[in-house]
N, C-alpha and C. Protein backbone atom coordinates (compact mmCIF):
# COMPACT_ATOMS: atom_id res chain seq x y z
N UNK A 1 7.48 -150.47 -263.28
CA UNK A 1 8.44 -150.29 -262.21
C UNK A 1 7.80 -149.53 -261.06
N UNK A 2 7.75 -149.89 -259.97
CA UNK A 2 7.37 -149.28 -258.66
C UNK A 2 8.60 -149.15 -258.11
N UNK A 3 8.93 -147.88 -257.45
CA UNK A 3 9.54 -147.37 -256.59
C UNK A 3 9.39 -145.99 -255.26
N UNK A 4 9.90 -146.11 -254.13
CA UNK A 4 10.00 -144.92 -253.41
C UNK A 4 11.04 -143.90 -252.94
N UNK A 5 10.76 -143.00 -252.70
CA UNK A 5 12.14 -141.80 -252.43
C UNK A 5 11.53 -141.11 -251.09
N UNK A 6 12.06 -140.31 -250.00
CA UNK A 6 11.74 -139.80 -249.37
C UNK A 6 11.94 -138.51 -249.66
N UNK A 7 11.06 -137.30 -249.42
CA UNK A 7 11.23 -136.13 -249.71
C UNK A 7 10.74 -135.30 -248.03
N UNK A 8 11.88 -134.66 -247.58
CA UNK A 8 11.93 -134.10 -246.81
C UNK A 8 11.00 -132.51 -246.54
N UNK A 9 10.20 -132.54 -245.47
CA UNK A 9 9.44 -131.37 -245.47
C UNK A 9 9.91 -129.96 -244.83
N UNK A 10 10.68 -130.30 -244.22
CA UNK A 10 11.70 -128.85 -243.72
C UNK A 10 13.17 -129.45 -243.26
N UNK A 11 14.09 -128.86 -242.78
CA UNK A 11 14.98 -129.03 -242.22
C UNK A 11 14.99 -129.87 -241.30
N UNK A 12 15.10 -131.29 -240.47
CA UNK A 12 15.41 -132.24 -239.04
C UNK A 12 15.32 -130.99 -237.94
N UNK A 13 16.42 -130.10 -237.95
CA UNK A 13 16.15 -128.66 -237.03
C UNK A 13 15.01 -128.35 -236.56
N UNK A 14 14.36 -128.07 -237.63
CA UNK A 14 12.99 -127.24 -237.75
C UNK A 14 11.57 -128.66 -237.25
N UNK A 15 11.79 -129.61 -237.50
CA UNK A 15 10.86 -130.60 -237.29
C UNK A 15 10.35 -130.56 -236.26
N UNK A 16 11.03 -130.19 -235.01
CA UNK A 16 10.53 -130.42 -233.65
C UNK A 16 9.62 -128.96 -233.32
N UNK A 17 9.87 -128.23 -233.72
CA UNK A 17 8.75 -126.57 -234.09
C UNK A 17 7.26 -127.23 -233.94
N UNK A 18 6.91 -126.32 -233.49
CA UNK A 18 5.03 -126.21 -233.94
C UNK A 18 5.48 -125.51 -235.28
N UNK A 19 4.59 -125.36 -236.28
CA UNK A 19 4.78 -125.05 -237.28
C UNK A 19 3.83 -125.59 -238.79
N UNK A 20 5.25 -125.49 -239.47
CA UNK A 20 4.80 -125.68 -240.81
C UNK A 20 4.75 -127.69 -240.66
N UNK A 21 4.04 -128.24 -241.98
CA UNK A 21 3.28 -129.73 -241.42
C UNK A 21 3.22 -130.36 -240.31
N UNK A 22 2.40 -129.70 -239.15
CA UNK A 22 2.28 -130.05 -238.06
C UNK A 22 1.23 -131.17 -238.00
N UNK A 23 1.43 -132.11 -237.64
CA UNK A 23 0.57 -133.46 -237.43
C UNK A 23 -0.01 -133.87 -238.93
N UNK A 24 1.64 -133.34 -240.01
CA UNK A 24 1.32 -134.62 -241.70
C UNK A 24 2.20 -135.07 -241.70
N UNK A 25 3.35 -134.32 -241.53
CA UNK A 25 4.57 -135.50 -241.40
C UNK A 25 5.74 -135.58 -240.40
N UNK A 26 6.03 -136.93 -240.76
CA UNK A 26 6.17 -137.53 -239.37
C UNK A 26 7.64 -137.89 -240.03
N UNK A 27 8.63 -138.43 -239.36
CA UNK A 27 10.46 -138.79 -239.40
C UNK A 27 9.81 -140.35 -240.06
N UNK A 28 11.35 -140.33 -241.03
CA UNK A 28 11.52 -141.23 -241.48
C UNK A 28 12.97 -141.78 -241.82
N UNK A 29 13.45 -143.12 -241.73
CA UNK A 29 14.45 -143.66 -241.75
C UNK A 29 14.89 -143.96 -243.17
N UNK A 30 16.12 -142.53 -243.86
CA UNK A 30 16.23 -143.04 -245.36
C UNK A 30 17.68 -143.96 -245.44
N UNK A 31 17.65 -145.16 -246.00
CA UNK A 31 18.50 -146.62 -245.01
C UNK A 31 19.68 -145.66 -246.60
N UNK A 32 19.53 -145.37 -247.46
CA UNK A 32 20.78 -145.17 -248.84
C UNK A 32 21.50 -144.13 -247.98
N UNK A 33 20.90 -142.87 -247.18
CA UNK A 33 21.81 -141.88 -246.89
C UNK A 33 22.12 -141.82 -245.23
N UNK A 34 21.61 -143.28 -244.53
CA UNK A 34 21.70 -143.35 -243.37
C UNK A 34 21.86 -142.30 -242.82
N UNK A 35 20.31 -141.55 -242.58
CA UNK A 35 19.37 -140.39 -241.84
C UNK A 35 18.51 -140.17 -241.70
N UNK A 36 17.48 -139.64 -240.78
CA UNK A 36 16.35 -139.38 -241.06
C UNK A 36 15.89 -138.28 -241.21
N UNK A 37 14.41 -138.25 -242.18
CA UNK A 37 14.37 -136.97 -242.41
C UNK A 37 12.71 -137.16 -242.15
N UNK A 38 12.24 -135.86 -241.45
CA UNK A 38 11.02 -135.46 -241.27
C UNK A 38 10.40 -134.78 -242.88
N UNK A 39 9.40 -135.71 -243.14
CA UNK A 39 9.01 -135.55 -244.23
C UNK A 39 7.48 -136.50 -244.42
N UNK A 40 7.39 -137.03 -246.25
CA UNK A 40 6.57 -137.95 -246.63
C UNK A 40 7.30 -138.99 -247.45
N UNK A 41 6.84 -139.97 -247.86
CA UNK A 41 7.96 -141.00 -248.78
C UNK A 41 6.88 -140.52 -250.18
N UNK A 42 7.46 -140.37 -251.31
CA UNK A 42 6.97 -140.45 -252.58
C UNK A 42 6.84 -141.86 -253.08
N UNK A 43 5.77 -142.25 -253.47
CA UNK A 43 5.83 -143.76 -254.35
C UNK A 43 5.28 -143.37 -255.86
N UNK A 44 6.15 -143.92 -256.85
CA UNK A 44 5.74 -144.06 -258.14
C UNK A 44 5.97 -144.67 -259.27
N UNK A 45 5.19 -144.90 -260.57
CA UNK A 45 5.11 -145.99 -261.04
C UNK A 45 5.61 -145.40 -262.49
N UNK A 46 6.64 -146.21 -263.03
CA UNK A 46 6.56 -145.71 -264.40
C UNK A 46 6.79 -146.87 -265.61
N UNK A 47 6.61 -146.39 -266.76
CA UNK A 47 6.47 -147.49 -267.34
C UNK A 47 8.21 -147.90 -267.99
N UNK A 48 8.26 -148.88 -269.09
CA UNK A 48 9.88 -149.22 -269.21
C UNK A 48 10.59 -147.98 -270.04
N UNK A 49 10.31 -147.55 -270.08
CA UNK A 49 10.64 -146.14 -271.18
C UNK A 49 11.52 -145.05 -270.05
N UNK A 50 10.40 -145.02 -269.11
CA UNK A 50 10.83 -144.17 -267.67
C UNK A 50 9.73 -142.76 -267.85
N UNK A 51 8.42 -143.01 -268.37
CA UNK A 51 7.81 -142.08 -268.67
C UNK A 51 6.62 -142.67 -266.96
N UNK A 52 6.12 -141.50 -266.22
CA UNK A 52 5.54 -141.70 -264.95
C UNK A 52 4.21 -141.69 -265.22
N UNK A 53 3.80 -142.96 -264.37
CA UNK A 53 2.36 -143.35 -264.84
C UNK A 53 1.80 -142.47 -263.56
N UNK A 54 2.26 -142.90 -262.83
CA UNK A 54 1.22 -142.54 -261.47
C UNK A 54 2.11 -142.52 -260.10
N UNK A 55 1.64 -141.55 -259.18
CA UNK A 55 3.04 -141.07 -257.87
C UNK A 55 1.63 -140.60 -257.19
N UNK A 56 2.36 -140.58 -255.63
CA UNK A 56 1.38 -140.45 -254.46
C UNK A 56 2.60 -140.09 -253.35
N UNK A 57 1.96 -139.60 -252.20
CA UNK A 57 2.57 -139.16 -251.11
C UNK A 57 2.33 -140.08 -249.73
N UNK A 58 2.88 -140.70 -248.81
CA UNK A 58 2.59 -141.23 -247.93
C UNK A 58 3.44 -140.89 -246.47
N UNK A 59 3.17 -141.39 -245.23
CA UNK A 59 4.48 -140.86 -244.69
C UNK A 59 5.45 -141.82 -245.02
N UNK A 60 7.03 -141.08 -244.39
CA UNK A 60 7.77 -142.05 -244.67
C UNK A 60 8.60 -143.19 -243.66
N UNK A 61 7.75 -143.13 -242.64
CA UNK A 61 8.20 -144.42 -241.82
C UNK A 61 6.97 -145.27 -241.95
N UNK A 62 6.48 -145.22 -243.06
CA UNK A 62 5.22 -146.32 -243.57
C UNK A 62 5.77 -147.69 -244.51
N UNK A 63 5.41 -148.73 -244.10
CA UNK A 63 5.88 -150.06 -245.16
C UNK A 63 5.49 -149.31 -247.06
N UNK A 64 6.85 -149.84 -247.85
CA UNK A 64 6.26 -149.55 -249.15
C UNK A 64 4.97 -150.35 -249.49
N UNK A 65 4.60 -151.22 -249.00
CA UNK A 65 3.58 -152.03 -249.62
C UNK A 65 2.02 -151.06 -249.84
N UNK A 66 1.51 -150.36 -249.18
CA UNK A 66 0.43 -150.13 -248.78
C UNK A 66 0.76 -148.61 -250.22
N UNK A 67 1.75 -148.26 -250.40
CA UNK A 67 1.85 -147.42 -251.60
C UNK A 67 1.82 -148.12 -253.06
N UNK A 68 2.81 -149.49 -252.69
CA UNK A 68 2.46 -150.10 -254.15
C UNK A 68 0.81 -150.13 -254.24
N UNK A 69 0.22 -150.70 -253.40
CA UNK A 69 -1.13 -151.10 -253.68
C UNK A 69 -1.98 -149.80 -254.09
N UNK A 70 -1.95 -148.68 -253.93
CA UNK A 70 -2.32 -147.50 -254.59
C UNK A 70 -2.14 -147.36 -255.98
N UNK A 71 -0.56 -147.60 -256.37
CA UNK A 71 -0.34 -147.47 -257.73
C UNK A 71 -0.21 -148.42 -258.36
N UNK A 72 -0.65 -149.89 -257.79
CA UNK A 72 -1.01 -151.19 -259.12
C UNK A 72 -2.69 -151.06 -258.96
N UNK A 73 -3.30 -150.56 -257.85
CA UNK A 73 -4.70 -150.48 -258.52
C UNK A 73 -4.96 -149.39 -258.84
N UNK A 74 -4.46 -148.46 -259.17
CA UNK A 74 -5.41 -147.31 -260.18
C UNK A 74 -4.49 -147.60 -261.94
N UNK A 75 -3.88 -148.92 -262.39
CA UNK A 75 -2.93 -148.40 -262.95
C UNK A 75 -3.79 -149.69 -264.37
N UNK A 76 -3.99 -150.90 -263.77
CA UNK A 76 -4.40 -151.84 -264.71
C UNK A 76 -3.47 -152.56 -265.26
N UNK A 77 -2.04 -152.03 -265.48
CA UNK A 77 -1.08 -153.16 -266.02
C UNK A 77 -1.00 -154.40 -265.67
N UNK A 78 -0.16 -155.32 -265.99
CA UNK A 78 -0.43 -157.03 -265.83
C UNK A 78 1.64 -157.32 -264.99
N UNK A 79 2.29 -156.29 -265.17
CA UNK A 79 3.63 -156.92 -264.46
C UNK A 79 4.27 -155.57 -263.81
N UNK A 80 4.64 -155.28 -262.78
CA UNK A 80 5.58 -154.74 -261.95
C UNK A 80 6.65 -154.95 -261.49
N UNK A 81 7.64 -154.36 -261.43
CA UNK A 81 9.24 -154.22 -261.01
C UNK A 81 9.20 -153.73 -259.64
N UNK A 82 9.62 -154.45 -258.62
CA UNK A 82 9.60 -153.75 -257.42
C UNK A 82 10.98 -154.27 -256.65
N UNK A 83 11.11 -152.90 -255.46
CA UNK A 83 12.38 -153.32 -254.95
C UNK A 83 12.25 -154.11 -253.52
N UNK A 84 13.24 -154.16 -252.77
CA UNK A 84 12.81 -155.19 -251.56
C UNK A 84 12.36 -154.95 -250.86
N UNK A 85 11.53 -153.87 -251.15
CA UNK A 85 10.48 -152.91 -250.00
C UNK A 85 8.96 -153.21 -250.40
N UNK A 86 8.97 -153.96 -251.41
CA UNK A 86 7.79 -154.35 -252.18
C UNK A 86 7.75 -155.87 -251.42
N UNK A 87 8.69 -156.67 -251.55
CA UNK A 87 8.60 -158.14 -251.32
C UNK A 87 7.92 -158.44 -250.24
N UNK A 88 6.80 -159.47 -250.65
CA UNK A 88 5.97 -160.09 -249.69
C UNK A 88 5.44 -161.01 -250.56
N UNK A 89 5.48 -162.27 -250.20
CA UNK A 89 4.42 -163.68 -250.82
C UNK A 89 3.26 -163.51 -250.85
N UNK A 90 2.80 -163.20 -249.97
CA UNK A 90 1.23 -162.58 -249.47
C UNK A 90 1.15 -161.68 -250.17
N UNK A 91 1.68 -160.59 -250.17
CA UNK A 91 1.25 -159.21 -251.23
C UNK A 91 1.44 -159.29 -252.40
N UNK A 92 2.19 -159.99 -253.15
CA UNK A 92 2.35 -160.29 -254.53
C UNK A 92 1.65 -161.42 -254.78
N UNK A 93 1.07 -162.38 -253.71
CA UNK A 93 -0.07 -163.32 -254.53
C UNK A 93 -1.51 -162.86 -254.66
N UNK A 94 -1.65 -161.39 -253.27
CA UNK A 94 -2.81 -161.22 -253.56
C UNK A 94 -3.15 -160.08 -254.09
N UNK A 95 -2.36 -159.65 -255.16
CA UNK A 95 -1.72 -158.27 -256.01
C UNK A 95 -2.53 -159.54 -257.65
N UNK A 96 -1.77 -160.39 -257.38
CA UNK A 96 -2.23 -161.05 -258.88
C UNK A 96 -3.75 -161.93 -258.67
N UNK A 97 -4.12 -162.24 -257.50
CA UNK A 97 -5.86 -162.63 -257.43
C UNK A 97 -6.36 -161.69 -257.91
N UNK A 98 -5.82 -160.00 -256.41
CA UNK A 98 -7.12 -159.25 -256.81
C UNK A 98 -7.33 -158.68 -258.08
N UNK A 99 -5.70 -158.41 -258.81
CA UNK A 99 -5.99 -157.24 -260.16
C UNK A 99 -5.56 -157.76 -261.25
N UNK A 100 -4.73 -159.06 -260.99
CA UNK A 100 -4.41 -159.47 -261.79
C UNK A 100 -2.98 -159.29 -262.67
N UNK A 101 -2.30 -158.58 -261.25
CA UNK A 101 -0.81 -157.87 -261.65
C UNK A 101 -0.14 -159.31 -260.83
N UNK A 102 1.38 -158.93 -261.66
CA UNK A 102 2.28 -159.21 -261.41
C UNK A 102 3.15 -158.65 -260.96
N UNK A 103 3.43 -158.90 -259.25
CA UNK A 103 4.37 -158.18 -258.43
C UNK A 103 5.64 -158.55 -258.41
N UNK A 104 6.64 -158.61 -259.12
CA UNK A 104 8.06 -159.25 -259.22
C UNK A 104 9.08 -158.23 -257.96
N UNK A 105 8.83 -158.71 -256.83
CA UNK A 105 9.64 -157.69 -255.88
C UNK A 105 10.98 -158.27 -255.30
N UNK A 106 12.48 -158.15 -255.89
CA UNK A 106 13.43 -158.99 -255.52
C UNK A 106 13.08 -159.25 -253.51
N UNK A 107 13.05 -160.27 -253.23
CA UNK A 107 13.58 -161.13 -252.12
C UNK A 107 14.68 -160.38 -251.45
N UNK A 108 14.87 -160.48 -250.22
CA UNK A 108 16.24 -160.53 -249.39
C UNK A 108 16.89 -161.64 -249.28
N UNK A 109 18.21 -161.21 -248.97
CA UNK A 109 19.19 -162.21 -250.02
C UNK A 109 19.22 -163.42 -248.54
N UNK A 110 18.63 -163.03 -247.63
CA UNK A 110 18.99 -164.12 -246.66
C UNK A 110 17.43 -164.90 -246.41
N UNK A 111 15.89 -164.02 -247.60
CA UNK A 111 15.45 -164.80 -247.31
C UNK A 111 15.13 -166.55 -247.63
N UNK A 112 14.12 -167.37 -247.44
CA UNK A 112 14.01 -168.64 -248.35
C UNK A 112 13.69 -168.24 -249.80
N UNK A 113 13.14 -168.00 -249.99
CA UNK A 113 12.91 -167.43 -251.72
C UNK A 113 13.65 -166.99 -252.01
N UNK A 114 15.35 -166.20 -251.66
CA UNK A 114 16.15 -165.30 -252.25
C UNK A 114 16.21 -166.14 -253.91
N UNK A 115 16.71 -165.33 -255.09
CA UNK A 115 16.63 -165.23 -256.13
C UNK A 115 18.22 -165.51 -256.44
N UNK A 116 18.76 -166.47 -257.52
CA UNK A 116 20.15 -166.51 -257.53
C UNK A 116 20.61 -164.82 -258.32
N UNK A 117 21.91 -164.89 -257.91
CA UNK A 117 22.72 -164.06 -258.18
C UNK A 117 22.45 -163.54 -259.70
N UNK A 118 22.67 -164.24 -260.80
CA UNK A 118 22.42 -163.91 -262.34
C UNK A 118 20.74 -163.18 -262.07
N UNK A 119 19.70 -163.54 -261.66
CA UNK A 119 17.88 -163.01 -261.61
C UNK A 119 18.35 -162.09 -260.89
N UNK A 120 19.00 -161.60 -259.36
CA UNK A 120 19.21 -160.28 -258.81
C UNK A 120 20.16 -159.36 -259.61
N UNK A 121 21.26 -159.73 -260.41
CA UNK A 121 21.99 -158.66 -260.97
C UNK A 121 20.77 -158.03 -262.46
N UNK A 122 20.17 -158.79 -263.04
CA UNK A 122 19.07 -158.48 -264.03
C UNK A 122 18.13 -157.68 -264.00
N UNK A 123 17.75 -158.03 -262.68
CA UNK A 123 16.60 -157.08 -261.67
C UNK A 123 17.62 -155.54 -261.52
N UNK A 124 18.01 -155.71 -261.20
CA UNK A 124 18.93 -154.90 -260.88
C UNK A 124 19.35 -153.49 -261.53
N UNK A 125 19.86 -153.93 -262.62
CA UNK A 125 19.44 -153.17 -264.11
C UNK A 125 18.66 -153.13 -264.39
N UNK A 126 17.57 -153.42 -264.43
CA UNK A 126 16.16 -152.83 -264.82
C UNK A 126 15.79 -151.89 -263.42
N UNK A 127 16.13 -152.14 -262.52
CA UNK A 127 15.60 -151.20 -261.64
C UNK A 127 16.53 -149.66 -261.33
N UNK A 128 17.15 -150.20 -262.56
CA UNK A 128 18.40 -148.48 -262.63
C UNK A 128 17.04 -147.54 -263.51
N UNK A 129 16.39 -147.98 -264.26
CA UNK A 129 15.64 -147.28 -264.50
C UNK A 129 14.34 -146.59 -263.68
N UNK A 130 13.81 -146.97 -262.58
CA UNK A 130 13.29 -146.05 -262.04
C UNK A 130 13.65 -145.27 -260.76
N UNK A 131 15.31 -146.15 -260.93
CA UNK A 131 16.02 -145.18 -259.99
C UNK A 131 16.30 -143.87 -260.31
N UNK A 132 16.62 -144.01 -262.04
CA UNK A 132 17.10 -142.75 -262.51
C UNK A 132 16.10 -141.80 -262.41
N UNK A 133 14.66 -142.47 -262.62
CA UNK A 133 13.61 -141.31 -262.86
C UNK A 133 13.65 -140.46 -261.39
N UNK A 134 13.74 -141.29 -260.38
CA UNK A 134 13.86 -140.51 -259.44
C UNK A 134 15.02 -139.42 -259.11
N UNK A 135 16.02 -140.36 -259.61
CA UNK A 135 17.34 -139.05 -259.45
C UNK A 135 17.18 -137.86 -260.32
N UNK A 136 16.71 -137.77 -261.37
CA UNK A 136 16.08 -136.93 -262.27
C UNK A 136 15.17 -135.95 -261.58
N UNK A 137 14.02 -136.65 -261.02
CA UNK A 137 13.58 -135.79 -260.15
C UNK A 137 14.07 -134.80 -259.18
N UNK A 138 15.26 -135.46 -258.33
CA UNK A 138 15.93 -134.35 -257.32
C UNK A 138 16.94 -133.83 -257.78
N UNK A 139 17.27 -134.43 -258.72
CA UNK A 139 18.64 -133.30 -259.40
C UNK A 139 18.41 -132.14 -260.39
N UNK A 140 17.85 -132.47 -261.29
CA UNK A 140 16.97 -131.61 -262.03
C UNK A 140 15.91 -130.66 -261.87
N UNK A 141 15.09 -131.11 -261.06
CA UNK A 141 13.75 -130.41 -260.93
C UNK A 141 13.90 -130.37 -259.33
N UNK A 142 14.60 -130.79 -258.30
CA UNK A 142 14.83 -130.11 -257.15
C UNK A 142 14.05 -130.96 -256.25
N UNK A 143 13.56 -131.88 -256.66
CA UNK A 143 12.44 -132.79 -255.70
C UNK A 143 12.61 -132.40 -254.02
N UNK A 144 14.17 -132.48 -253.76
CA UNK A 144 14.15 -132.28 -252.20
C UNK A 144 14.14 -130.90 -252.02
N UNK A 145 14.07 -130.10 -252.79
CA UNK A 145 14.63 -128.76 -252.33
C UNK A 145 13.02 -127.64 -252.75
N UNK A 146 12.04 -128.32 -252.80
CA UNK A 146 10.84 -127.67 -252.84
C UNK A 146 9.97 -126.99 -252.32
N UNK A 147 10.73 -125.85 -251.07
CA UNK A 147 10.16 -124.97 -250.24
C UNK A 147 8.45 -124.78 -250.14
N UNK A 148 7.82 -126.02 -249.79
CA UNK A 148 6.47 -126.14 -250.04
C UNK A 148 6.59 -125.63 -248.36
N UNK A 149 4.55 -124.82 -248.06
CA UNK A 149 4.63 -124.80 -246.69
C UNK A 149 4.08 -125.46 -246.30
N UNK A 150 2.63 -125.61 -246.92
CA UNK A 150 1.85 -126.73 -246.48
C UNK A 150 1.24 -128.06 -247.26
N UNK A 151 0.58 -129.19 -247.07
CA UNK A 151 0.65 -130.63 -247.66
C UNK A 151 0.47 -130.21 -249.56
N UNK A 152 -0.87 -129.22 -249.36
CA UNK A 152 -1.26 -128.85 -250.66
C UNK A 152 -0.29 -128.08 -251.52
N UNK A 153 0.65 -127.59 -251.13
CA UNK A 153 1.28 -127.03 -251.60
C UNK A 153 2.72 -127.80 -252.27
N UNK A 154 3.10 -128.78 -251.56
CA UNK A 154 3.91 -129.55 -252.07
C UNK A 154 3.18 -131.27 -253.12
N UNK A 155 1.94 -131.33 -252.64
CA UNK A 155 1.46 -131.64 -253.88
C UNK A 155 1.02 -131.08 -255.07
N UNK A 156 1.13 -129.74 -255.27
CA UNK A 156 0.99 -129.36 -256.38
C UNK A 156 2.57 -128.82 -256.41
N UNK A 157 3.60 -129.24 -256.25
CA UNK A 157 4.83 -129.08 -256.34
C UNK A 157 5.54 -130.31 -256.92
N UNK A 158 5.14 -131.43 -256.30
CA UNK A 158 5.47 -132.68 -257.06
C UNK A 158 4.64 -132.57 -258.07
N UNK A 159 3.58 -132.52 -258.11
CA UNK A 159 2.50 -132.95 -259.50
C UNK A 159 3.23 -131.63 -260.85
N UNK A 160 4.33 -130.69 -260.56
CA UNK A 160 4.65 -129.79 -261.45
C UNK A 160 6.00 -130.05 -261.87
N UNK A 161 6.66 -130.89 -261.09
CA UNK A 161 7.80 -131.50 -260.91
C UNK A 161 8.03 -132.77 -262.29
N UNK A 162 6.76 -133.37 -261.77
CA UNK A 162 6.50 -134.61 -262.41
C UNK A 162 5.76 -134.31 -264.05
N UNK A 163 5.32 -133.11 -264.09
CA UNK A 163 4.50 -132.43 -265.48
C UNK A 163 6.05 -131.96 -266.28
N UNK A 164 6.77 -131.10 -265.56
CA UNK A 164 7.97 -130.82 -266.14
C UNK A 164 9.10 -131.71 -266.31
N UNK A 165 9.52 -133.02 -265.83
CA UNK A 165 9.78 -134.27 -266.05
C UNK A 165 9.05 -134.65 -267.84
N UNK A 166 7.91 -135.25 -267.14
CA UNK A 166 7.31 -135.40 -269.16
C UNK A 166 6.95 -134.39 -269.94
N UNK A 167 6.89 -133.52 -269.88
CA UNK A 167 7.22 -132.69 -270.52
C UNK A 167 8.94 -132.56 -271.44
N UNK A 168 10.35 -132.85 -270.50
CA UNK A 168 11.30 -132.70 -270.84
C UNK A 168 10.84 -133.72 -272.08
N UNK A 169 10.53 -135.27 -271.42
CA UNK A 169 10.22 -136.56 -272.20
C UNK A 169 9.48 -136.36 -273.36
N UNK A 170 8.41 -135.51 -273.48
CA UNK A 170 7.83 -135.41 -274.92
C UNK A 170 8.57 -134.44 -275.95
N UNK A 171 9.30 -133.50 -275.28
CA UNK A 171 10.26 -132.27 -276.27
C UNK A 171 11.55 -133.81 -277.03
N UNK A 172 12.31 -134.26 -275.68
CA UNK A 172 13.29 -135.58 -276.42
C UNK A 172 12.33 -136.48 -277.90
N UNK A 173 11.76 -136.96 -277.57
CA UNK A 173 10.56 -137.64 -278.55
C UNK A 173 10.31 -136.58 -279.21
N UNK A 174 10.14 -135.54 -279.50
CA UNK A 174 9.83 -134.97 -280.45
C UNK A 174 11.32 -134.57 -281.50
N UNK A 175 12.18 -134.49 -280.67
CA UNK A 175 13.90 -134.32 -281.35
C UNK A 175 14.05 -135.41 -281.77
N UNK A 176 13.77 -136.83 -281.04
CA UNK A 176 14.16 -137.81 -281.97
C UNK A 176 15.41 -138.64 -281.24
N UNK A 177 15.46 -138.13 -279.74
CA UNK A 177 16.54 -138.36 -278.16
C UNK A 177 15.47 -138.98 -277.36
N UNK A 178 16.57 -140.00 -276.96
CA UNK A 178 16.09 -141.13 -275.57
C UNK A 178 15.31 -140.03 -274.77
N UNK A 179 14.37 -140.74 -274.44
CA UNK A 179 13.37 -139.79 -273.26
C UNK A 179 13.92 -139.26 -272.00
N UNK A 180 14.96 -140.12 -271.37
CA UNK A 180 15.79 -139.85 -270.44
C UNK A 180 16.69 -138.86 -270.36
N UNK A 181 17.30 -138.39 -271.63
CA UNK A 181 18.16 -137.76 -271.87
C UNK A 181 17.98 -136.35 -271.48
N UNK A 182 17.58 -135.77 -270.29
CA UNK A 182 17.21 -134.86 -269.76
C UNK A 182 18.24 -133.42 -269.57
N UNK A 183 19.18 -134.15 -269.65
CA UNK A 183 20.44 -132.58 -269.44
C UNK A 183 20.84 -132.10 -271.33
N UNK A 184 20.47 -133.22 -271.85
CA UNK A 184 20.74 -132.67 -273.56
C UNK A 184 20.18 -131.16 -273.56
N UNK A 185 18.45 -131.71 -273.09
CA UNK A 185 17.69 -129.97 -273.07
C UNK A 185 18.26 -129.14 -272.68
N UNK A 186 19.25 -128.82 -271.82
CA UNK A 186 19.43 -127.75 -270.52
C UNK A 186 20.44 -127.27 -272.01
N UNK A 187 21.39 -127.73 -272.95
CA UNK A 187 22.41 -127.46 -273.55
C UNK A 187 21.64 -126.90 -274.68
């Protein structure tokens, strides 16, 4: 499953400041909470379980494509789940020349390739799963709320984010609870 989230680097307020990430990040258009937020977009990959293979930082008024291609080539798998930020003919044919993956990125529903209704509701549900990992991320572990000051600092903020994430996942597996089951721990 490939997916992205935007994670905001200070306040919209504060963006226009000289300051803290001055010339890393740049505004971005998040279309679920219709706003933008001065920040980076997170892209990451996890497997069907919802355990995270691999995540990266980019800005976030950048096409998802150029992030998938980060995390299907350092990754080696043979099939990917992607959302309509992934879709491209071109990028998913030359996703399976160069590496030999399979880019399954639902279509827009008005394009020629759109996908019937029964293949988009399927997709669909499967892509609740790396939605959740992400909601997991900002609800739990605070993804947006990570008072980083500078780039390095909020990458080793996600990368602790994402350690304490599997981490929750190997304590569940070790109880013998869905990996997901992340608020069981808190009780």
């Amino acid at each position: 499953m490939l997916g992205t989230t935007l994670i905001p680097a200070v306040v919209r307020v504060r963006a226009s400041r000289k300051g803290l990430f001055t010339g890393q990040a740049t505004f971005g258009r998040s279309v679920s909470k219709s706003e933008w937020i001065y920040g980076f977009k997170a892209g990451l990959r996890a497997d069907r379980e919802g355990v995270i293979a691999s995540f990266g930082l980019a800005p976030p008024n950048c096409d998802e494509r150029p992030v998938g291609e980060v995390l299907v080539s350092s990754d080696g798998h043979d099939a990917y789940l992607g959302d309509k930020g992934f879709s491209s003919v071109e990028w998913e044919r030359y996703r399976l020349q160069e590496y030999g993956a399979l880019v399954a990125a639902t279509p827009q529903e008005s394009a020629r390739r759109a996908w019937p209704e029964k293949a988009r509701r399927w997709v669909a549900g499967k892509r609740q799963l790396i939605e959740g990992v992400i909601w997991h991320l900002k609800d739990y572990f605070g993804l947006e709320r990570h008072r980083a000051k500078t780039l390095s600092g909020l990458l080793a903020r996600l990368t602790a984010k994402v350690a304490a994430y599997t981490c929750g996942q190997v304590l569940n597996n070790r109880l013998g609870r869905s990996l997901r089951h992340l608020a069981s721990l808190l009780i």
